[in-house]
N, C-alpha and C. Protein backbone atom coordinates (compact mmCIF):
# COMPACT_ATOMS: atom_id res chain seq x y z
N UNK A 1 164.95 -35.41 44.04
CA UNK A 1 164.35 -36.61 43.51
C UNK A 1 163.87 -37.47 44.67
N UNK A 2 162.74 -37.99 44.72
CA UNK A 2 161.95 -38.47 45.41
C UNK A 2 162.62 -39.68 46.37
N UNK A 3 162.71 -40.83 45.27
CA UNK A 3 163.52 -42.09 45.40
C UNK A 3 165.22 -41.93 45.69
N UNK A 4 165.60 -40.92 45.50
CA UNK A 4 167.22 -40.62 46.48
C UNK A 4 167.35 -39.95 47.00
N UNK A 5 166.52 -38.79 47.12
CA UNK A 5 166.85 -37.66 48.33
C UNK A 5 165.96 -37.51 49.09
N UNK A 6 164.51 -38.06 48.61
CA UNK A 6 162.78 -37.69 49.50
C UNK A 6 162.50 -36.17 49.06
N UNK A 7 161.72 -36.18 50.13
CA UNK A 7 160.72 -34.77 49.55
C UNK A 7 160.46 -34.13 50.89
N UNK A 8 160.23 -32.82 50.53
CA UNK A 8 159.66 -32.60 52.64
C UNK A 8 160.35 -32.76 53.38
N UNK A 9 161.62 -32.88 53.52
CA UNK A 9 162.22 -33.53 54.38
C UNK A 9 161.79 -35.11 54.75
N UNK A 10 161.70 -36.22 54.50
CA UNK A 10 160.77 -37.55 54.23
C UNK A 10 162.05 -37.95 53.90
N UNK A 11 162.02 -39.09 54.15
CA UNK A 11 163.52 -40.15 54.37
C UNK A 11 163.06 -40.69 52.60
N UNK A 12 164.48 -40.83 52.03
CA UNK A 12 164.19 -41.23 50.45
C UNK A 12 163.86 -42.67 50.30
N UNK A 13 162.76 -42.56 49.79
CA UNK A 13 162.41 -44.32 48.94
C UNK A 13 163.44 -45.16 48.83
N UNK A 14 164.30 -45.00 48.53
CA UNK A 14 165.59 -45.83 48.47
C UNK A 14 165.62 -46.77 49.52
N UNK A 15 165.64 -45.37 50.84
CA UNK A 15 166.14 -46.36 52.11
C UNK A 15 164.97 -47.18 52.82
N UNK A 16 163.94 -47.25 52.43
CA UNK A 16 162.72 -47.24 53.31
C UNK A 16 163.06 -49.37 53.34
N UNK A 17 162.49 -49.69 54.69
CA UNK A 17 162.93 -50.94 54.95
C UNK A 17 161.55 -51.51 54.31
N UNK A 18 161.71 -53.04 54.80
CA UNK A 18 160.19 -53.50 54.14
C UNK A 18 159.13 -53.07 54.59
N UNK A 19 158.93 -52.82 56.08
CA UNK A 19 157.73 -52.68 56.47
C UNK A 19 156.91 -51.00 55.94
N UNK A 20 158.11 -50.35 55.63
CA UNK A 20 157.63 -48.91 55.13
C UNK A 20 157.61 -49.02 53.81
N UNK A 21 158.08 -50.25 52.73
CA UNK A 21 157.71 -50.05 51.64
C UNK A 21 156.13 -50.72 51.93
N UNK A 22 155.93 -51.17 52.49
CA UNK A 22 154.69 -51.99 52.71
C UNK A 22 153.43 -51.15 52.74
N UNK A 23 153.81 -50.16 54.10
CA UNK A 23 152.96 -49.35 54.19
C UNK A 23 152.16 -48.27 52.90
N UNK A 24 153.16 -47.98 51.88
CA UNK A 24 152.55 -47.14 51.10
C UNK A 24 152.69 -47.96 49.82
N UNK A 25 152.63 -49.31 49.94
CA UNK A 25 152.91 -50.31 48.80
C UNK A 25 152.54 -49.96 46.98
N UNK A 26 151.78 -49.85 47.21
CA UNK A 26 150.64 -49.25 46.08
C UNK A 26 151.88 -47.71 45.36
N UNK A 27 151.47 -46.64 46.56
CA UNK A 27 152.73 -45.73 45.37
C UNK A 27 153.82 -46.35 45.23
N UNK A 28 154.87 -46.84 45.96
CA UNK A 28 155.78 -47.62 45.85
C UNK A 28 156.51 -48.10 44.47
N UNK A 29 154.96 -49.22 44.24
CA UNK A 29 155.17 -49.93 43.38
C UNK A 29 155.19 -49.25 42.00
N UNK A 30 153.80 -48.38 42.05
CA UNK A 30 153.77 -47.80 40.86
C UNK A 30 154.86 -46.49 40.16
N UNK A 31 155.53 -46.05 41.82
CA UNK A 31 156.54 -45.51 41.05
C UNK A 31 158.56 -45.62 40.84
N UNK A 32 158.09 -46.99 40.86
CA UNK A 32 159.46 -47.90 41.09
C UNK A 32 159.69 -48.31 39.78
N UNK A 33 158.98 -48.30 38.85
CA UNK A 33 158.97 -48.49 37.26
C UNK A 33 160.14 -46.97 37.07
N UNK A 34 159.50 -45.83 37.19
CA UNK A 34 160.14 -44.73 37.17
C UNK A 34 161.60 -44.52 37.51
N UNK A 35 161.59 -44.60 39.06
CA UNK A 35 162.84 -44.46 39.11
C UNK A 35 164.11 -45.23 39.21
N UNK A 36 163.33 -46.66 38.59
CA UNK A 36 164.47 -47.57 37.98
C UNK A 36 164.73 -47.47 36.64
N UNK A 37 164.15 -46.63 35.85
CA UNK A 37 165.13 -45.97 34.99
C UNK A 37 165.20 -44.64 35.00
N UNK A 38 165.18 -43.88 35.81
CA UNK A 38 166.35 -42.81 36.33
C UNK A 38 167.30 -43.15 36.43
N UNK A 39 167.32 -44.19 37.50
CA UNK A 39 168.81 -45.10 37.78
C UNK A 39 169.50 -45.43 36.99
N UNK A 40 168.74 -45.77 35.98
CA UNK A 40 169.80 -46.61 34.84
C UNK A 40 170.26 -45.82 34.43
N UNK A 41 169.55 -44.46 33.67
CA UNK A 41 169.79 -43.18 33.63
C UNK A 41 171.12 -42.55 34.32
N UNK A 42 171.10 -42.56 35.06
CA UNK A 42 172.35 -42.01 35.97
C UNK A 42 173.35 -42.69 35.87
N UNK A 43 173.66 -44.53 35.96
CA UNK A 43 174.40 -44.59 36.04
C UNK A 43 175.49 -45.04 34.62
N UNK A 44 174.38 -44.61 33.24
CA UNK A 44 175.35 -44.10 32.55
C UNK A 44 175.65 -42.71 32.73
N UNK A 45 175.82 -42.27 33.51
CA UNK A 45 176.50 -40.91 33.33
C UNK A 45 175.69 -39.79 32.87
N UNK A 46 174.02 -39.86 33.04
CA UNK A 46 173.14 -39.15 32.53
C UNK A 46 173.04 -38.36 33.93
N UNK A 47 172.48 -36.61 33.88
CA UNK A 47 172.46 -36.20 35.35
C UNK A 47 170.88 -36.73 35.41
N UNK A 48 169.98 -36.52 36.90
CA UNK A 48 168.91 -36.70 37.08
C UNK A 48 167.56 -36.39 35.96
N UNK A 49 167.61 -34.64 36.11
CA UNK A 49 167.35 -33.97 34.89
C UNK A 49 167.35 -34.60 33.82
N UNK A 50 168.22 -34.91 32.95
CA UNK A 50 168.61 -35.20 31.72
C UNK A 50 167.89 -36.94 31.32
N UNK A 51 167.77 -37.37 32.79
CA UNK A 51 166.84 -38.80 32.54
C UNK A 51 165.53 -38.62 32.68
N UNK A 52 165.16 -37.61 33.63
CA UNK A 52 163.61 -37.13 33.28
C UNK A 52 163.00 -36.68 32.04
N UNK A 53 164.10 -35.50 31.20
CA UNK A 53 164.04 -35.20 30.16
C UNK A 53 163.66 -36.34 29.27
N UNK A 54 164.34 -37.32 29.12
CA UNK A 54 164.73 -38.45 28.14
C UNK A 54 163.64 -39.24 28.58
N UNK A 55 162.78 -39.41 29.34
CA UNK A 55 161.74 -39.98 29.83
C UNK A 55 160.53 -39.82 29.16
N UNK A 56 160.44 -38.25 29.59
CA UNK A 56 159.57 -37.49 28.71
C UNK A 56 159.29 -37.56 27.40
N UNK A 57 160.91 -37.36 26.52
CA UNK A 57 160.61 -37.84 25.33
C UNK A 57 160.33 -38.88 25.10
N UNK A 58 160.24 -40.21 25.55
CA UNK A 58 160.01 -41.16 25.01
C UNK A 58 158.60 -41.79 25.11
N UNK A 59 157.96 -40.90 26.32
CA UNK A 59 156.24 -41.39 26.56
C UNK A 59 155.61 -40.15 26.09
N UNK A 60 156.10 -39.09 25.95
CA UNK A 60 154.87 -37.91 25.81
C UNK A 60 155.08 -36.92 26.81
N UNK A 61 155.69 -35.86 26.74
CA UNK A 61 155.69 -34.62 27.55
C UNK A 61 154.09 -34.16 28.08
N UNK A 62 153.38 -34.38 27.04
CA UNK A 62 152.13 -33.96 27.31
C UNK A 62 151.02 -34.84 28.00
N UNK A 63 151.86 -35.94 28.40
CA UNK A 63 150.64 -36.83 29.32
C UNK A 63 151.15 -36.77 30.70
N UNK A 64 150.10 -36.93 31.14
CA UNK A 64 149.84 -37.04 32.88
C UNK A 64 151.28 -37.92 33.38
N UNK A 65 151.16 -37.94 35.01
CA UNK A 65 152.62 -38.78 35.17
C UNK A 65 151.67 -40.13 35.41
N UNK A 66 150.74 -39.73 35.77
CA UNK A 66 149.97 -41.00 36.00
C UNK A 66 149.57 -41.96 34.45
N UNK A 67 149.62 -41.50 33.70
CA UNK A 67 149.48 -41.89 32.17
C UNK A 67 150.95 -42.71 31.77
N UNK A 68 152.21 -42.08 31.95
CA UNK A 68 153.83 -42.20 31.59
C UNK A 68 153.98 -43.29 32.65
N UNK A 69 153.54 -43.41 34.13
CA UNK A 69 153.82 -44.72 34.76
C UNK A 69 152.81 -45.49 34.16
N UNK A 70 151.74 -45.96 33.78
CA UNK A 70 150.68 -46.86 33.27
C UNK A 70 151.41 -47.44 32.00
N UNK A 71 152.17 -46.60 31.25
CA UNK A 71 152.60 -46.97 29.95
C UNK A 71 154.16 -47.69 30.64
N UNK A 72 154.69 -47.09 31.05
CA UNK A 72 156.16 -47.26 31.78
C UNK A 72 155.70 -49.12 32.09
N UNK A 73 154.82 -49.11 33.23
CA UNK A 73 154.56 -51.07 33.71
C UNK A 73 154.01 -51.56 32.32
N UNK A 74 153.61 -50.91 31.69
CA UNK A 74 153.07 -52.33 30.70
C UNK A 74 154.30 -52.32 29.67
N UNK A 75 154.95 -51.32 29.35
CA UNK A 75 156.50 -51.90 28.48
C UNK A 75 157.35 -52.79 29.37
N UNK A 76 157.46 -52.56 31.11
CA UNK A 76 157.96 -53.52 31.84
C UNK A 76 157.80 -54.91 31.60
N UNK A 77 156.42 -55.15 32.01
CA UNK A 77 155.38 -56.38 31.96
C UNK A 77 156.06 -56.86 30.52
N UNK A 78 156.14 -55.96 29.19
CA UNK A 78 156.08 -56.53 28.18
C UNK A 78 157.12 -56.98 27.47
N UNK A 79 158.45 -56.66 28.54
CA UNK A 79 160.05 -56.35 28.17
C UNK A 79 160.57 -55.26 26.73
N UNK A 80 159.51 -54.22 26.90
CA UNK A 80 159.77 -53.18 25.60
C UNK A 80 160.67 -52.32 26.43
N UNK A 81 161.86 -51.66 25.93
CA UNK A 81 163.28 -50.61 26.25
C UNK A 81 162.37 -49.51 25.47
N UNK A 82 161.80 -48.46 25.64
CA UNK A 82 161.76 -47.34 24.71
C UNK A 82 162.74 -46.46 25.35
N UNK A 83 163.45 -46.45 26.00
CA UNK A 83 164.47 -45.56 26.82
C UNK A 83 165.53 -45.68 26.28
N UNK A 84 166.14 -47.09 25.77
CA UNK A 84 167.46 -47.37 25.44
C UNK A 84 168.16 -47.24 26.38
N UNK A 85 168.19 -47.67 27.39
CA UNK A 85 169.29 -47.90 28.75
C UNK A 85 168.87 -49.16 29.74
C-alpha cells in the first residue's frame, strides 16, 4: 500500500515531511481522500485488502480510480459516509 509501505522501494506517503508533500501536492491531495479511509478501515480491524474491497463496493468496481477519488472528495466536501467507518 502506497500511503504505508510506498511503492518501488519510495519512502511511504505517510512519512513524507512537508516539503515532499509539497512537491507532488496535487497526487497527494487527491489521494489522501483514499487512504484516509483505508485507515479508518484498518483501524477497525479491517485488513488492507478487505478496505479496498469495501471501497470498491461502495463507488463502483467498474470505474476508473480516477473516477472513485473524484466521487470519494465530493462525499468529503459534502460530509456523505458511504463507507460506514
Amino acid at each position: 500500500m502506497e500511503y504505508q509501505f510506498g511503492l518501488n522501494g519510495r519512502k511511504p506517503a505517510k512519512d513524507f515531511n512537508k516539503k515532499e508533500r509539497g512537491s507532488c501536492k496535487v497526487q497527494y491531495c487527491r489521494r489522501k481522500v483514499f487512504w484516509s479511509a483505508v485507515e479508518r478501515f484498518i483501524l477497525k480491524g479491517f485488513s488492507w485488502e478487505a478496505a479496498i474491497d469495501r471501497i470498491l463496493d461502495a463507488y463502483g468496481s467498474h470505474k476508473s480510480v480516477a473516477k472513485i477519488l473524484k466521487m470519494m472528495q465530493k462525499d468529503r466536501a459534502a460530509n456523505v459516509d458511504r463507507l460506514g467507518v
